[in-house]
Protein backbone atom coordinates (compact mmCIF):
# COMPACT_ATOMS: atom_id res chain seq x y z
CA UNK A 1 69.69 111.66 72.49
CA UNK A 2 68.87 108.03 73.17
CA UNK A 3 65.46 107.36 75.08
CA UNK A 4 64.67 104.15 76.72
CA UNK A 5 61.02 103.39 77.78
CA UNK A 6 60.89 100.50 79.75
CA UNK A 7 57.61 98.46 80.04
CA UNK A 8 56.17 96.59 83.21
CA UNK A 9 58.14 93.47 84.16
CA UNK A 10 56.61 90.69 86.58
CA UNK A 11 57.42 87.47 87.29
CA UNK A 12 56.64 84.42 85.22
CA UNK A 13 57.05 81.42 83.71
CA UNK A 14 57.78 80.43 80.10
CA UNK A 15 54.61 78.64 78.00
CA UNK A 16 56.79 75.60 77.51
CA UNK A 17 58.23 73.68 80.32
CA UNK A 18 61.64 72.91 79.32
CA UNK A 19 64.68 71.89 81.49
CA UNK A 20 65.25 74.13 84.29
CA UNK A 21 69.03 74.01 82.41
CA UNK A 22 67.98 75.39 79.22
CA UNK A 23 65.22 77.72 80.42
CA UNK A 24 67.84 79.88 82.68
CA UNK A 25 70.57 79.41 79.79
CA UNK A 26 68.01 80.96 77.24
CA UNK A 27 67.29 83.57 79.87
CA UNK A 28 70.44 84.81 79.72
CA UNK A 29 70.97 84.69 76.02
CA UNK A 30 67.86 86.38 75.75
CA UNK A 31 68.87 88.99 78.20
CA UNK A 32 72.17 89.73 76.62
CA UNK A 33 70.42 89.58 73.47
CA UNK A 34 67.81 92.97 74.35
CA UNK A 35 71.69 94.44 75.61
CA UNK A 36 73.13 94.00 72.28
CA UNK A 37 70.10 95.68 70.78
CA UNK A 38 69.84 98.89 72.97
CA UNK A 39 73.83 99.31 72.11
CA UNK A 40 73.41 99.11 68.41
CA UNK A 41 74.71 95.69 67.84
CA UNK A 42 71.77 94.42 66.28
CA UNK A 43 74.04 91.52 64.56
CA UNK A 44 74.67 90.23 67.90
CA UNK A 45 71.54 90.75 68.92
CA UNK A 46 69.90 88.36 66.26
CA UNK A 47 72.57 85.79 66.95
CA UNK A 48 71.79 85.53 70.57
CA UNK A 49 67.97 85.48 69.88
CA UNK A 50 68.82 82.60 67.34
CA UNK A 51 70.55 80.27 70.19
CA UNK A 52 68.31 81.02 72.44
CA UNK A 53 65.26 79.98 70.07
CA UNK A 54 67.63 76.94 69.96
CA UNK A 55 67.39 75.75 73.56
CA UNK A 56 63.32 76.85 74.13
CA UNK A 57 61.81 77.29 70.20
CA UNK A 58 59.35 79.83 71.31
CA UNK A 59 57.60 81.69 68.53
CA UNK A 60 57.86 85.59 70.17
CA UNK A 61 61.84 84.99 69.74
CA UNK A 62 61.20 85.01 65.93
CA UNK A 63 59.26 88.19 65.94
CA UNK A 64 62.40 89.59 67.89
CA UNK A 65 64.60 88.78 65.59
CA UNK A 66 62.22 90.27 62.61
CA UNK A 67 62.62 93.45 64.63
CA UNK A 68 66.63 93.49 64.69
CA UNK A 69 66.30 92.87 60.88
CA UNK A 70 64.27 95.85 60.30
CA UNK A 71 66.56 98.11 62.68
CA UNK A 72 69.77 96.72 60.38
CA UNK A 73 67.52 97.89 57.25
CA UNK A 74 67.17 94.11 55.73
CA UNK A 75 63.79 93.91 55.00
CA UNK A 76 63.70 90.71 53.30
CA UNK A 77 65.41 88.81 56.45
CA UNK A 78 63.33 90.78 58.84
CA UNK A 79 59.72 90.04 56.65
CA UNK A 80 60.96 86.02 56.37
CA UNK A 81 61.25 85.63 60.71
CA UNK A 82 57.63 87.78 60.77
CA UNK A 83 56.34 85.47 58.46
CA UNK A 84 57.78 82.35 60.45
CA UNK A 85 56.11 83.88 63.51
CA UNK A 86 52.94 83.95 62.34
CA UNK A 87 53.14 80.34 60.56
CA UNK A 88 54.54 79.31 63.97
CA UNK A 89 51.64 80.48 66.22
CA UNK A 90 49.24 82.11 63.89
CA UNK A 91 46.94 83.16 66.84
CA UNK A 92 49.43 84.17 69.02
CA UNK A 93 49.14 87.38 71.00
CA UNK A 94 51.74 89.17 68.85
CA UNK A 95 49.89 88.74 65.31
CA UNK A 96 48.75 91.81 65.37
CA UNK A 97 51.76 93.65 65.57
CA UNK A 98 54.22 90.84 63.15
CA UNK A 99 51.53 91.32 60.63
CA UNK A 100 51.80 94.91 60.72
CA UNK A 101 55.30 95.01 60.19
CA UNK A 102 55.19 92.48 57.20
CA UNK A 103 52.34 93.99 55.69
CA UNK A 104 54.60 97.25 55.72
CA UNK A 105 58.04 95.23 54.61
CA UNK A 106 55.69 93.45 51.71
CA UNK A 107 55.05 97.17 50.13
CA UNK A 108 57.97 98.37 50.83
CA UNK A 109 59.82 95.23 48.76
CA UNK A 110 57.15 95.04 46.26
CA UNK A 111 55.79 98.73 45.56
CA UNK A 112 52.48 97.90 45.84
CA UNK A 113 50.45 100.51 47.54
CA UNK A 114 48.36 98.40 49.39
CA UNK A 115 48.18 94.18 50.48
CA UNK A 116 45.38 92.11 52.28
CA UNK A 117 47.11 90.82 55.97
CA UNK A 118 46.44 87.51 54.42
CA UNK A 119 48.72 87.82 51.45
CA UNK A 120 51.96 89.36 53.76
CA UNK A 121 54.05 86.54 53.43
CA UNK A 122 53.32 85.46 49.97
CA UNK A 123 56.23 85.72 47.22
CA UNK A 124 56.22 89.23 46.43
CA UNK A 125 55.91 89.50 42.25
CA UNK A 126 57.05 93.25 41.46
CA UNK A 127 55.14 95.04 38.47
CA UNK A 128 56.71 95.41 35.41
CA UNK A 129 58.50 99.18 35.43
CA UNK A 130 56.67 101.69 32.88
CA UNK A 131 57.48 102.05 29.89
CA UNK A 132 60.16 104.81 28.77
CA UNK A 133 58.69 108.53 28.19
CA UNK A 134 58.95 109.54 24.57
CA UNK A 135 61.31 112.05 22.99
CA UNK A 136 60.60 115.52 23.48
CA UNK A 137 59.79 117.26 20.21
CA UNK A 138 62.26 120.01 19.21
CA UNK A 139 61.17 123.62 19.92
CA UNK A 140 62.67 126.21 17.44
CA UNK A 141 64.15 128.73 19.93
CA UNK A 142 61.71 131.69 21.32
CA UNK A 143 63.23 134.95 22.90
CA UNK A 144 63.58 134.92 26.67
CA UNK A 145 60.30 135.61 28.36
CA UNK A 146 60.83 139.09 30.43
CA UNK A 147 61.72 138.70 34.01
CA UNK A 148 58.59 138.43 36.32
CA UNK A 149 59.09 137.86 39.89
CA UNK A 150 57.80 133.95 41.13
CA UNK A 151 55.44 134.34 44.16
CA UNK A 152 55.26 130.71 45.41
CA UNK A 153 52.29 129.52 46.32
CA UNK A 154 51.05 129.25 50.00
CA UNK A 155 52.09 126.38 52.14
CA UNK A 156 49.17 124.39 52.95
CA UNK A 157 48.72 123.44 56.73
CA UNK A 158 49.32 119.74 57.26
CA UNK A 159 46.20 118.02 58.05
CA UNK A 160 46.02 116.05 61.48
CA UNK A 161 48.56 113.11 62.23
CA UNK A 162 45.95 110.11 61.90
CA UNK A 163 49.36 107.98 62.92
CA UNK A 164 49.13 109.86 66.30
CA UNK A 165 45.34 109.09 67.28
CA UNK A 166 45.75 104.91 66.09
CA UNK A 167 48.74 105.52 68.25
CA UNK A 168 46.89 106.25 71.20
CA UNK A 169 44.37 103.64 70.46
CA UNK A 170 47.03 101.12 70.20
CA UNK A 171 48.17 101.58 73.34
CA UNK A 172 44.75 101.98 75.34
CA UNK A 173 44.09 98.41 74.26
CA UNK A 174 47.57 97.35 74.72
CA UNK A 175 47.17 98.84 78.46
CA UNK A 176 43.92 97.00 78.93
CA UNK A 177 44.94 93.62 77.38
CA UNK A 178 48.36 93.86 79.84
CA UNK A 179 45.97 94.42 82.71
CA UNK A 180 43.95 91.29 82.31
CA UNK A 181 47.85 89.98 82.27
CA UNK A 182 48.20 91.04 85.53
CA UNK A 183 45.27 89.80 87.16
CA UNK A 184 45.72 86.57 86.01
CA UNK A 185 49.40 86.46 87.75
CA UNK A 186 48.21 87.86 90.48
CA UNK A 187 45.59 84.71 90.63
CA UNK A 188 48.55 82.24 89.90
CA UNK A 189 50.28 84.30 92.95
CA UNK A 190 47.46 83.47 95.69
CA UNK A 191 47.60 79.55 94.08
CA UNK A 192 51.18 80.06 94.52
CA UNK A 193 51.40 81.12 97.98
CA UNK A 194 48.23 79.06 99.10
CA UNK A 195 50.30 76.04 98.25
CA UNK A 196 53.68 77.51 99.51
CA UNK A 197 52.41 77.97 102.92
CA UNK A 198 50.35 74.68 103.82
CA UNK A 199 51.15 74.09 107.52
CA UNK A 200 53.57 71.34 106.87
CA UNK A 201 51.63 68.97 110.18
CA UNK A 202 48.36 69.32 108.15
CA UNK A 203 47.47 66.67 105.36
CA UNK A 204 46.99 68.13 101.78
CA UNK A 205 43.51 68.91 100.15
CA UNK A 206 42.20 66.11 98.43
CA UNK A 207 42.20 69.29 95.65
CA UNK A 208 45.73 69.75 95.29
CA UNK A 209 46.42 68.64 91.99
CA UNK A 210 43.11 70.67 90.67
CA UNK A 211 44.81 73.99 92.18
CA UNK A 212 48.14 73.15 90.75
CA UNK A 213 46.62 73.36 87.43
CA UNK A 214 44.59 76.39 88.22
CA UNK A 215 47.81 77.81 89.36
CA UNK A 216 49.51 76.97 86.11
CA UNK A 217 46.83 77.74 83.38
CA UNK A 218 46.63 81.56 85.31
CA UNK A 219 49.90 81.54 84.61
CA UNK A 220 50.03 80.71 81.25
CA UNK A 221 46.81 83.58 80.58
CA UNK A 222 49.64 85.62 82.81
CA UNK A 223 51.95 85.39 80.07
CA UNK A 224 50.07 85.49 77.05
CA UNK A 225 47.53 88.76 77.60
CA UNK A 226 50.76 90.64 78.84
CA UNK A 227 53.16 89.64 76.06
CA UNK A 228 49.78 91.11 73.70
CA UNK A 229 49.27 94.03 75.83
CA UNK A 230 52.97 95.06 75.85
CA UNK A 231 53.64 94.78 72.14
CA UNK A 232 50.60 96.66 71.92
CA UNK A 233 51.43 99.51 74.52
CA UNK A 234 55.37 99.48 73.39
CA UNK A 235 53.91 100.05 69.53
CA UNK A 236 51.30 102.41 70.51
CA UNK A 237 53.88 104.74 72.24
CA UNK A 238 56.31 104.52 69.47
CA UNK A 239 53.55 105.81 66.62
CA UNK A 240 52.80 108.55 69.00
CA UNK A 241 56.58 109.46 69.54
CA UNK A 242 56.92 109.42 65.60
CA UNK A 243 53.76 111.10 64.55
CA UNK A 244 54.90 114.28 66.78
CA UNK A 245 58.54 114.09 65.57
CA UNK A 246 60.07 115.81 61.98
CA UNK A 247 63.67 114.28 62.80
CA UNK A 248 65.22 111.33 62.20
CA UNK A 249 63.86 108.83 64.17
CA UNK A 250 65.33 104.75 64.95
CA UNK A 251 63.34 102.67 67.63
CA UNK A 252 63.59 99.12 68.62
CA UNK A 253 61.10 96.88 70.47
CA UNK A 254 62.84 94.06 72.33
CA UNK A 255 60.02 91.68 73.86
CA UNK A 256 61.55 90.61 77.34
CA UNK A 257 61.10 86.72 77.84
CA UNK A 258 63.52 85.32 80.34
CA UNK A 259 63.28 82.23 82.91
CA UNK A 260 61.49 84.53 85.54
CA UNK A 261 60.64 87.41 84.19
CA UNK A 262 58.63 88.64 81.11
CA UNK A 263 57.90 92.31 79.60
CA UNK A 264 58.63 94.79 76.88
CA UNK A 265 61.30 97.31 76.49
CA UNK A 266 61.61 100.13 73.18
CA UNK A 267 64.48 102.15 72.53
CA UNK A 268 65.08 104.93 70.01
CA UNK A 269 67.12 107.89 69.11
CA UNK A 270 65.00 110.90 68.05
């Protein structure tokens, strides 16, 4: 069964300010691109991401394209585009979660058990494999041991899901960090409108530019705090989906970042 949780979209503008052209062309690469993705077409999906990074070279687009990776299973493409995220914008809102997932890919390449988030994206140097066990010494035969019954020992009970509770954290911060999001459109909104809506027989403020570039820095908190908070919230729901599942499980996080709109949406079979 395929479940699709879709994450609060509002209206925005991208951080850059790029020709109205390319920003609606990339909009709809990037829109077709999240399509591609929730059919299974994860190839296409990274090639539309790619042109659309083209036309507006936004840093989120390579953390999208890091997630396609991992939902193809190529771990060393997907850890190379985290990595070029966080070079790209290394205190971007979504650090949190490409670190994450390169700390994760870094282990999983290397077989380390554990890495510092600083050391994610360096070369991965994998330890030399033990050496071979030796011979087994030869036992003269023995008669067969009489036949005993095998009680097996008692299953022990599983202790709590810690993934579950940092789930739930994960998400209560995403949810908070989103909010602040939202108040700060809501603030470029008002500017918008205020502006919109001057009486047309009336002079202009002699504060007009200073509101145009409140306007425009709310919207640029707008866009940040809720492309945080929704990587956060989308993550936080998937570790709580997977903590309380024993089946195979495949999700994907596709970051929505068109011309005039901006969210999160997941997807996953479980």
């Amino acid at each position: 069964m395929r479940l699709a949780i879709a994450i609060c979209l509002l209206p925005a503008i991208a951080l850059a300010q790029p020709a109205p052209k390319d920003r609606k062309q990339a909009g709809d690469l990037v829109k077709r691109a999240i399509a591609k993705s929730q059919a299974g077409d994860h190839d296409a999906a990274v090639e539309l991401y790619e042109e659309a990074y083209k036309l507006i070279p936004q840093p989120l687009l390579l953390s999208n394209i890091g997630s396609e990776y991992q939902q193809l299973g190529k771990p060393i493409e997907a850890r190379t585009y985290f990595c070029k995220y966080l070079e790209a914008d290394p205190t971007g809102p979504n650090v949190s979660y490409a670190t994450a997932q390169a700390k994760t890919l870094y282990i999983e390449l290397s077989g380390a058990t554990s890495v510092d988030d600083k050391d994610v994206c360096k070369p991965i140097v994998k330890p030399p494999p033990p050496p071979p066990p030796p011979a087994p010494a030869k036992i003269a035969p023995q008669a067969p041991p009489s036949q005993t019954p095998v009680v097996p020992p008692p299953e022990e009970k599983s202790s709590p899901n810690a993934l579950r509770y940092a789930g739930i954290g994960v998400a209560v911060v995403g949810g908070i960090v989103f909010g602040v999001g939202c108040y700060y459109g809501i603030q470029a909104k008002s500017i918008s409108d205020e502006i919109t809506n001057h009486p047309k027989d009336q002079p202009w403020d002699a504060n007009i530019h200073d509101r145009e570039a409140e306007g425009q820095a709310d919207e640029n908190k707008q866009i940040g705090f809720m492309i945080g908070g929704g990587v956060a919230a989308a993550a936080g729901v998937v570790m709580i989906v997977l903590s309380g599942s024993r089946h195979e499980s495949a999700v994907s996080i596709a970051p929505v970042a068109t011309h005039d709109t901006v969210g999160f949406a997941a997807a996953g079979r479980f």
